[in-house]
Every structure is written in structure tokens, then in C-alpha cells.
N, C-alpha and C. Protein backbone atom coordinates (compact mmCIF):
# COMPACT_ATOMS: atom_id res chain seq x y z
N UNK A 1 13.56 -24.07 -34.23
CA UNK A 1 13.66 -25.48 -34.54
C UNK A 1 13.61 -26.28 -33.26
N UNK A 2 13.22 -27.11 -33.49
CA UNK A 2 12.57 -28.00 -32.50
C UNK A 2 14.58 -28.74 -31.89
N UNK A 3 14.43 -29.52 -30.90
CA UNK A 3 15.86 -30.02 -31.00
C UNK A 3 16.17 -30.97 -31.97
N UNK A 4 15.12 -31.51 -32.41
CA UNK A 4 15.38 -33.17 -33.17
C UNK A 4 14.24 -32.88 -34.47
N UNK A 5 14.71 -33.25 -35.51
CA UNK A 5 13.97 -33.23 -36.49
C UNK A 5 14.18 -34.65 -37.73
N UNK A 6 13.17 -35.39 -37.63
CA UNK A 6 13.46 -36.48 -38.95
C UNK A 6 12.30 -36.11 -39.94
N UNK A 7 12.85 -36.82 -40.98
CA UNK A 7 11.98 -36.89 -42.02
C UNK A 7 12.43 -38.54 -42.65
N UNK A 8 11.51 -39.18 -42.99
CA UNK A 8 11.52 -40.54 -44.05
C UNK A 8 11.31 -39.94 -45.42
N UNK A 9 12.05 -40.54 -46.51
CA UNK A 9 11.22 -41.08 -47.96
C UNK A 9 12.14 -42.27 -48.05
N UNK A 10 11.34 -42.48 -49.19
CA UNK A 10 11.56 -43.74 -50.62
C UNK A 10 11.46 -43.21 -52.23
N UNK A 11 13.29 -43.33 -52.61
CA UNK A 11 13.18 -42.84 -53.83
C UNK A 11 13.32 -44.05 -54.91
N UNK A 12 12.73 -44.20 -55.89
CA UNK A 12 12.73 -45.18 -56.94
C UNK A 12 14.85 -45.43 -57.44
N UNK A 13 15.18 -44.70 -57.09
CA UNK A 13 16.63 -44.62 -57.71
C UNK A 13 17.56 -45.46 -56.77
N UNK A 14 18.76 -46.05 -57.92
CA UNK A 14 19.29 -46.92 -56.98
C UNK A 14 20.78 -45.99 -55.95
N UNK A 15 21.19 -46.79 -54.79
CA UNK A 15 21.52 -45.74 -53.66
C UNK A 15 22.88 -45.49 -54.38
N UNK A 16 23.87 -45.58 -55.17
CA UNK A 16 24.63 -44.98 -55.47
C UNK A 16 24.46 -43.66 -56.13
N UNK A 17 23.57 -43.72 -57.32
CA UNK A 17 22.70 -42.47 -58.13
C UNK A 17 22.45 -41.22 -56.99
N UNK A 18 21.49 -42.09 -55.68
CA UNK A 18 21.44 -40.89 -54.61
C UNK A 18 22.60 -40.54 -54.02
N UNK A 19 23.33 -41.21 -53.75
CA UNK A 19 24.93 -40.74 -53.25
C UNK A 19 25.36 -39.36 -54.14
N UNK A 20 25.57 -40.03 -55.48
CA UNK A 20 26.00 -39.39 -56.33
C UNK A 20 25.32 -37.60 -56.12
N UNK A 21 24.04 -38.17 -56.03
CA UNK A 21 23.53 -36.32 -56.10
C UNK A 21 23.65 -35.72 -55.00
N UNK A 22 24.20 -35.91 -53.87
CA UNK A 22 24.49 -35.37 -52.79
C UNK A 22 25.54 -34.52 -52.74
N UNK A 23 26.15 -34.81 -53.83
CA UNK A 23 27.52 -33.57 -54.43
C UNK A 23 26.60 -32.68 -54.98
N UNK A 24 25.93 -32.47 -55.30
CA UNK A 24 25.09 -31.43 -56.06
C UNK A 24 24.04 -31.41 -55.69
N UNK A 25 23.55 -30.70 -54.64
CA UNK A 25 22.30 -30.78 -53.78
C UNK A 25 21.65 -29.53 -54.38
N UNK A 26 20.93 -30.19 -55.31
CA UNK A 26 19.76 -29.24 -55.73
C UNK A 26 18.86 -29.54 -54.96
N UNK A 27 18.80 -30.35 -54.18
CA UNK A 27 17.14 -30.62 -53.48
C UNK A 27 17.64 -29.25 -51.99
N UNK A 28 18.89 -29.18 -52.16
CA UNK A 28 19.04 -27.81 -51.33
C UNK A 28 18.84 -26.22 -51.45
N UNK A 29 19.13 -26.10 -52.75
CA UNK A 29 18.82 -24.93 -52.91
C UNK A 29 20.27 -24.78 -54.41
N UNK A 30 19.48 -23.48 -55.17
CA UNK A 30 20.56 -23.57 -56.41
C UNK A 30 21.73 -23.57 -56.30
N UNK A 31 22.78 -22.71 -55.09
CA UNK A 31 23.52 -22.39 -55.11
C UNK A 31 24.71 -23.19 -54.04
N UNK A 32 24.06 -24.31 -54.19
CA UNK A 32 24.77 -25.39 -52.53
C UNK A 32 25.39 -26.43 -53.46
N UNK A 33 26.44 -26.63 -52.23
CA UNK A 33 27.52 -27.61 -52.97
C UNK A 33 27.84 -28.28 -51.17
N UNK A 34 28.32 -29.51 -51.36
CA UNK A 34 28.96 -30.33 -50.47
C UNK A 34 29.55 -31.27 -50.88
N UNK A 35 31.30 -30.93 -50.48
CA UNK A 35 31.72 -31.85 -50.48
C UNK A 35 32.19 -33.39 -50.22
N UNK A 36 31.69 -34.72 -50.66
CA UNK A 36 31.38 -35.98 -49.99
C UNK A 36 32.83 -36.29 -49.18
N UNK A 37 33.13 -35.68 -48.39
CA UNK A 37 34.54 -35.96 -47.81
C UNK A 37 34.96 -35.58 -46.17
N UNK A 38 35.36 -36.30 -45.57
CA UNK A 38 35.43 -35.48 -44.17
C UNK A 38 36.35 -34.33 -44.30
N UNK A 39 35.46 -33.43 -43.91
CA UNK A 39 35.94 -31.68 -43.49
C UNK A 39 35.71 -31.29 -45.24
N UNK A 40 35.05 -31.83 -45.52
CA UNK A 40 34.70 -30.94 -46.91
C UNK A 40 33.45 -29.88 -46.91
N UNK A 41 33.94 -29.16 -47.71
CA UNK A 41 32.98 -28.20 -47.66
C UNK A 41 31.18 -27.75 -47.89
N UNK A 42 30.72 -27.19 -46.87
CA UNK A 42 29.15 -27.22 -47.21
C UNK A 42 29.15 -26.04 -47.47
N UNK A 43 28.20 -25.47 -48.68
CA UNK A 43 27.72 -24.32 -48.46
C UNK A 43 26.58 -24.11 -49.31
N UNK A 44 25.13 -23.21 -48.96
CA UNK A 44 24.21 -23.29 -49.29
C UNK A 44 23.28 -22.31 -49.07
N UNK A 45 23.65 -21.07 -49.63
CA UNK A 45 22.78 -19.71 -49.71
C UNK A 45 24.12 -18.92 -48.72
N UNK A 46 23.27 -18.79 -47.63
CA UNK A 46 24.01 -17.80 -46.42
C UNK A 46 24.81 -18.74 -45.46
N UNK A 47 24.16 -20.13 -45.56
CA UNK A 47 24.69 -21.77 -44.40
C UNK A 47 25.90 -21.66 -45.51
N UNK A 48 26.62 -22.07 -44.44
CA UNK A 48 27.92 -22.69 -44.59
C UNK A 48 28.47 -23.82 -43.25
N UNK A 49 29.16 -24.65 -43.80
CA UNK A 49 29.38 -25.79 -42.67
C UNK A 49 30.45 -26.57 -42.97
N UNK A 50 30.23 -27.63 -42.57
CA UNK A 50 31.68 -28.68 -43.01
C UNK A 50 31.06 -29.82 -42.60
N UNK A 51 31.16 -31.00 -43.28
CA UNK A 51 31.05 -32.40 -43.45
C UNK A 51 31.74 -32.74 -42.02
N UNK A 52 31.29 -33.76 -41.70
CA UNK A 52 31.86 -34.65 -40.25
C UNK A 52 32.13 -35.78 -40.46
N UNK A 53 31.17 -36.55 -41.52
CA UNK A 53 31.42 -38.37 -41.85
C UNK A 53 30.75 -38.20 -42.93
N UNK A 54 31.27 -38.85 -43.69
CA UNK A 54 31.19 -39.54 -45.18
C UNK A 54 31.58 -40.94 -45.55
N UNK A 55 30.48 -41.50 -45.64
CA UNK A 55 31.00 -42.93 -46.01
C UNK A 55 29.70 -43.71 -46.98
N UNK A 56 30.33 -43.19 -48.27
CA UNK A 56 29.95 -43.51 -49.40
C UNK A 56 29.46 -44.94 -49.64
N UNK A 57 28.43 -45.38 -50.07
CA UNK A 57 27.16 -44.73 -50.48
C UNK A 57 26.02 -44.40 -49.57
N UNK A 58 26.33 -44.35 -48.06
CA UNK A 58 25.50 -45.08 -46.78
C UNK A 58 25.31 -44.18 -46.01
N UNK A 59 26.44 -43.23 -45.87
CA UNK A 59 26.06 -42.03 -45.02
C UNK A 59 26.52 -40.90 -44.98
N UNK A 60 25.99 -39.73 -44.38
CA UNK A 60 26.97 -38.18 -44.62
C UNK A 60 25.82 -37.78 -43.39
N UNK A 61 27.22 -36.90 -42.71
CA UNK A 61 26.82 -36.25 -41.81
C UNK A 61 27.53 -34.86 -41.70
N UNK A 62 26.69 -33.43 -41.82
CA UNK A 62 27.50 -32.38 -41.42
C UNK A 62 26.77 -31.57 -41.00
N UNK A 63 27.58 -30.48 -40.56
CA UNK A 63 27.24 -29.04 -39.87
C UNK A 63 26.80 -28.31 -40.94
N UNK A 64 25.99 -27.30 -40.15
CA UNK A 64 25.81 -25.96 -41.18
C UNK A 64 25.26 -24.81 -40.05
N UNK A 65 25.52 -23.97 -40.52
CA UNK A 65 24.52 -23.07 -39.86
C UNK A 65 24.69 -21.16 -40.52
N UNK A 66 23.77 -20.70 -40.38
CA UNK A 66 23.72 -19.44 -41.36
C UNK A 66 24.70 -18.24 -39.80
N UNK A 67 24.91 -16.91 -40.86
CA UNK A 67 25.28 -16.07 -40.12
C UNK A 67 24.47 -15.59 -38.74
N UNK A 68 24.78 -15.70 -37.79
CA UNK A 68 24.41 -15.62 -36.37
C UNK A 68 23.09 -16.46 -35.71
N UNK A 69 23.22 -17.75 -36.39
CA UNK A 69 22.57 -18.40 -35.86
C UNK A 69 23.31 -19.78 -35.46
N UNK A 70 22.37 -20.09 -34.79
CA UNK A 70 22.81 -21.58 -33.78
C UNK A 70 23.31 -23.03 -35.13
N UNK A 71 24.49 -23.42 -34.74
CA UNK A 71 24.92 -24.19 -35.66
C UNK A 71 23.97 -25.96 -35.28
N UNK A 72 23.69 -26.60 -36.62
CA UNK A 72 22.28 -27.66 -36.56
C UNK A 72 23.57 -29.06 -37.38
N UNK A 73 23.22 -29.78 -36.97
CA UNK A 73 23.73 -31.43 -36.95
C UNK A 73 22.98 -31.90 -38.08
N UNK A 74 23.18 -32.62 -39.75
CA UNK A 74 22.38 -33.23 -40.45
C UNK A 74 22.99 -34.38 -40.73
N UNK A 75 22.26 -35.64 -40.88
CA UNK A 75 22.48 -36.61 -40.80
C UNK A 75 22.02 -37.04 -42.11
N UNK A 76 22.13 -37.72 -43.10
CA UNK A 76 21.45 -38.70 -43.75
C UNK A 76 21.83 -39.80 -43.93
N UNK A 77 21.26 -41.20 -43.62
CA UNK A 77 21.12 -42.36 -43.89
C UNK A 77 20.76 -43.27 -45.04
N UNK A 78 21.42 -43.47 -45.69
CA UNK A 78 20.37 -44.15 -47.37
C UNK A 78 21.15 -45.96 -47.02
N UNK A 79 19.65 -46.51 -46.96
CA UNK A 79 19.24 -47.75 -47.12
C UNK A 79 19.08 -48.57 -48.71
N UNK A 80 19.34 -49.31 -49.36
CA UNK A 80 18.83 -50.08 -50.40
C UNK A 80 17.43 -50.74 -49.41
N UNK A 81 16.81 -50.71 -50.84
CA UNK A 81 15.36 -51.69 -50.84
C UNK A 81 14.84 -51.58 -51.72
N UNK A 82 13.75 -52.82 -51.84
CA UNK A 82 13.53 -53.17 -52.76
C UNK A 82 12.92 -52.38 -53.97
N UNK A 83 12.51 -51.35 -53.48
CA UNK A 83 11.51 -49.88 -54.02
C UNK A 83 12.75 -48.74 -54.34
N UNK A 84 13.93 -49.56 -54.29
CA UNK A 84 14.85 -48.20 -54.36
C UNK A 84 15.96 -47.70 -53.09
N UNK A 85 15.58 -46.18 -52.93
CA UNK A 85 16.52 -46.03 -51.81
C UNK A 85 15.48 -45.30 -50.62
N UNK A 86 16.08 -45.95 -49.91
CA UNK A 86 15.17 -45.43 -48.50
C UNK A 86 15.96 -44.18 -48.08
N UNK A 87 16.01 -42.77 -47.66
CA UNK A 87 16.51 -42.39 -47.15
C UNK A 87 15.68 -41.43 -45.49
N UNK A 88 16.71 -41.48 -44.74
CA UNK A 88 16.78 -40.70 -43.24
C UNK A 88 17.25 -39.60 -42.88
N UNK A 89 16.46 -38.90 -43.24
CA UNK A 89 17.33 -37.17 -42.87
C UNK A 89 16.78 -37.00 -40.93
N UNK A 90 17.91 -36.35 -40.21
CA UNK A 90 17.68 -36.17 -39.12
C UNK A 90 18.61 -35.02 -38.81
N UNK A 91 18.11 -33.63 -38.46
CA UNK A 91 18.41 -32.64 -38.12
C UNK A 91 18.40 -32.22 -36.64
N UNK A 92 19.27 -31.80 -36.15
CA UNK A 92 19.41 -31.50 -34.22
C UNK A 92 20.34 -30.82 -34.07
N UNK A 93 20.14 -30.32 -32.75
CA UNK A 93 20.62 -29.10 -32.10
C UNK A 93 21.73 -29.28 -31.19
N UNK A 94 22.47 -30.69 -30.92
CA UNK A 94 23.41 -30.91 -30.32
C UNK A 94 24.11 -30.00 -29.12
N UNK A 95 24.66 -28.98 -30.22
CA UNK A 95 25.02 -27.66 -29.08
C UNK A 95 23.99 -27.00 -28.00
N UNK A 96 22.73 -27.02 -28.06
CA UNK A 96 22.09 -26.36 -27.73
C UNK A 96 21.53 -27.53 -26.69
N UNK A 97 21.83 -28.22 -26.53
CA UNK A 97 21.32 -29.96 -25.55
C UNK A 97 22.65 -29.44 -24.79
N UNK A 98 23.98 -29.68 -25.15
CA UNK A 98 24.98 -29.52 -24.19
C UNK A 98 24.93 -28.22 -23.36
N UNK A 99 24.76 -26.90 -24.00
CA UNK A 99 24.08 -25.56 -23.74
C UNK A 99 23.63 -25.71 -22.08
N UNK A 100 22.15 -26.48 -22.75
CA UNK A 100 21.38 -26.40 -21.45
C UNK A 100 21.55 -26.94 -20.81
N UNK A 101 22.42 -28.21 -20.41
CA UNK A 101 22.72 -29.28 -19.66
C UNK A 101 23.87 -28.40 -18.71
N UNK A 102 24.93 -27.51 -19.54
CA UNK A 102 26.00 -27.04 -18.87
C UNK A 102 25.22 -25.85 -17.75
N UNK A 103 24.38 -25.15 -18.31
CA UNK A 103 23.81 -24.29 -17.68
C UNK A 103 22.96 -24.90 -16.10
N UNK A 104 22.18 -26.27 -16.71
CA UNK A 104 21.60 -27.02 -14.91
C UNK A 104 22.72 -26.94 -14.25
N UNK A 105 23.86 -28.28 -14.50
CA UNK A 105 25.05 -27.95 -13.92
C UNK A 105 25.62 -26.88 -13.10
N UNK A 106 25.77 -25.76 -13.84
CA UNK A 106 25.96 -24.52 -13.03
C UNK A 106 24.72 -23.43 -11.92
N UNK A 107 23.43 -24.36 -12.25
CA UNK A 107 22.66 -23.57 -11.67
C UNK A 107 22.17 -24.66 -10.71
N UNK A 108 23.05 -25.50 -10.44
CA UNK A 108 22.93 -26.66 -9.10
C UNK A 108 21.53 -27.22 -9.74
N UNK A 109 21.36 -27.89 -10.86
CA UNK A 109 20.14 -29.05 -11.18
C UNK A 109 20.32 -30.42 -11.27
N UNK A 110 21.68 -30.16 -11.31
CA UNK A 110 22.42 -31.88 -11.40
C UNK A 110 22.17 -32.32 -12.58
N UNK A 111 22.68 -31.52 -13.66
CA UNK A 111 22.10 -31.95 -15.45
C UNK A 111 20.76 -31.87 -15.89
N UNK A 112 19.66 -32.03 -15.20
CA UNK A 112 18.50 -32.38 -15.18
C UNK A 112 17.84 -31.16 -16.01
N UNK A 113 17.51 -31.46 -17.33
CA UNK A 113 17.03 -29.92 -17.98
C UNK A 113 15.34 -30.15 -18.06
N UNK A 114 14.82 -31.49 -17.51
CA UNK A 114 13.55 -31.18 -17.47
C UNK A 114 12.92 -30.29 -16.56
N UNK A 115 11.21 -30.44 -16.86
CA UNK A 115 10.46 -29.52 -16.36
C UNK A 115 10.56 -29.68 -14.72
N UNK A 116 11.43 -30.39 -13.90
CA UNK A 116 11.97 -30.10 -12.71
C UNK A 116 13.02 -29.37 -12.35
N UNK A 117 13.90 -29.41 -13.30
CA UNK A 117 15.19 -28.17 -12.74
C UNK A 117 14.47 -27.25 -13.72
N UNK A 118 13.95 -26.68 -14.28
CA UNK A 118 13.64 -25.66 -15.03
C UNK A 118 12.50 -25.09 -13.52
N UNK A 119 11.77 -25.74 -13.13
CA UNK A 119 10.73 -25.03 -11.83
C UNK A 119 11.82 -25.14 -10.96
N UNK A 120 12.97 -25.77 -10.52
CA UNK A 120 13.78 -25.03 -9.28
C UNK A 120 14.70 -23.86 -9.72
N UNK A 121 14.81 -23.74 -11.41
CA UNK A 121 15.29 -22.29 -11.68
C UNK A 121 14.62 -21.49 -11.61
N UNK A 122 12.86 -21.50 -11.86
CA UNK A 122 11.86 -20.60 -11.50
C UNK A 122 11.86 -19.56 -10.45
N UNK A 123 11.96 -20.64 -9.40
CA UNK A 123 11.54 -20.57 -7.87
C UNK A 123 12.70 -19.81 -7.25
């Protein structure tokens, strides 16, 4: 996965209805449930996670991540408009940004994880 991932739509439904189905995330998979609550529970096949912010009807943000893999940041945003509900999914790697940042740090780059401290770790 890339570090940052968005996606846009526009659903005809009004944004409480989408709120509402976010307790029952079939658009996740059959067996996923999340709870709309801070520190409530995610879980969804082998992912499991926990909610971070919830604030009904407008936003939810939580963790997940499957057995031995890198834990991923999801965000969604739902907008009213006039077509319905706009929503903003944005997926990232948070840990894995601090990761590499801690690692320049220690390898004298001065934070710098671009393609300049990566060629003085080369060298």
C-alpha cells in the first residue's frame, strides 16, 4: 500500500441513512461490524481494530490491521449535497511515516526521508 490512499463518491442517500450503515458495513465484507463509538470495536474478516473518532453523522475514523501486518489509518468524511451524500475515504500508513522518519533521525538524516537521506544511507 502506497502511504496515502483516497477515494471520492456521491451517494443518492441522505447522510444520516449513510451514517446509519456504517454500523453494518457490508460494503466491507459479510462478516464486519464497527462500532460508531470511540474505542469501539472494528472487525472485518482477519482486520481487527478500534475506532479513534466518531462524530455522528460527519465522521469516523479508525484503525485496523490484519494478523502480522502493518496497522493502516481510515478516515471517512460524509458531506450533505445536493445529489445526496458526498463521501471521503482516506487510508494511510501513519506508523510507517513515523517508522521512517525515526530511522533518518537515527541514521544522522535530520528527518529527511526523501530521495536525499535515502542516497546518504546508500553511500
Amino acid at each position: 500500500m502506497d502511504e496515502l490512499v483516497e477515494r471520492e463518491l456521491t451517494v443518492p442517500n441522505e447522510i444520516e441513512e449513510v451514517w446509519r450503515s456504517l454500523s453494518e458495513p457490508a460494503w466491507l465484507g459479510e462478516d464486519a461490524s464497527i462500532e460508531l463509538r470511540e474505542a469501539g470495536e472494528v472487525r472485518v474478516g482477519e482486520r481487527s481494530g478500534f475506532v479513534e473518532e466518531a462524530e455522528a453523522p460527519r465522521r469516523l475514523v479508525f484503525w485496523w490491521s490484519a494478523p502480522d501486518e502493518e496497522a493502516t489509518r481510515v478516515e471517512l468524511d460524509l458531506d450533505e449535497t445536493d445529489a445526496g451524500t458526498h463521501i471521503r475515504v482516506t487510508e494511510s500508513r501513519p506508523l510507517a511515516i513515523l517508522d521512517g522518519r525515526d530511522l533518518a533521525i537515527e541514521l544522522g538524516t535530520g528527518g529527511s526521508t526523501g530521495p536525499t537521506a535515502l542516497a546518504g544511507v546508500l553511500h
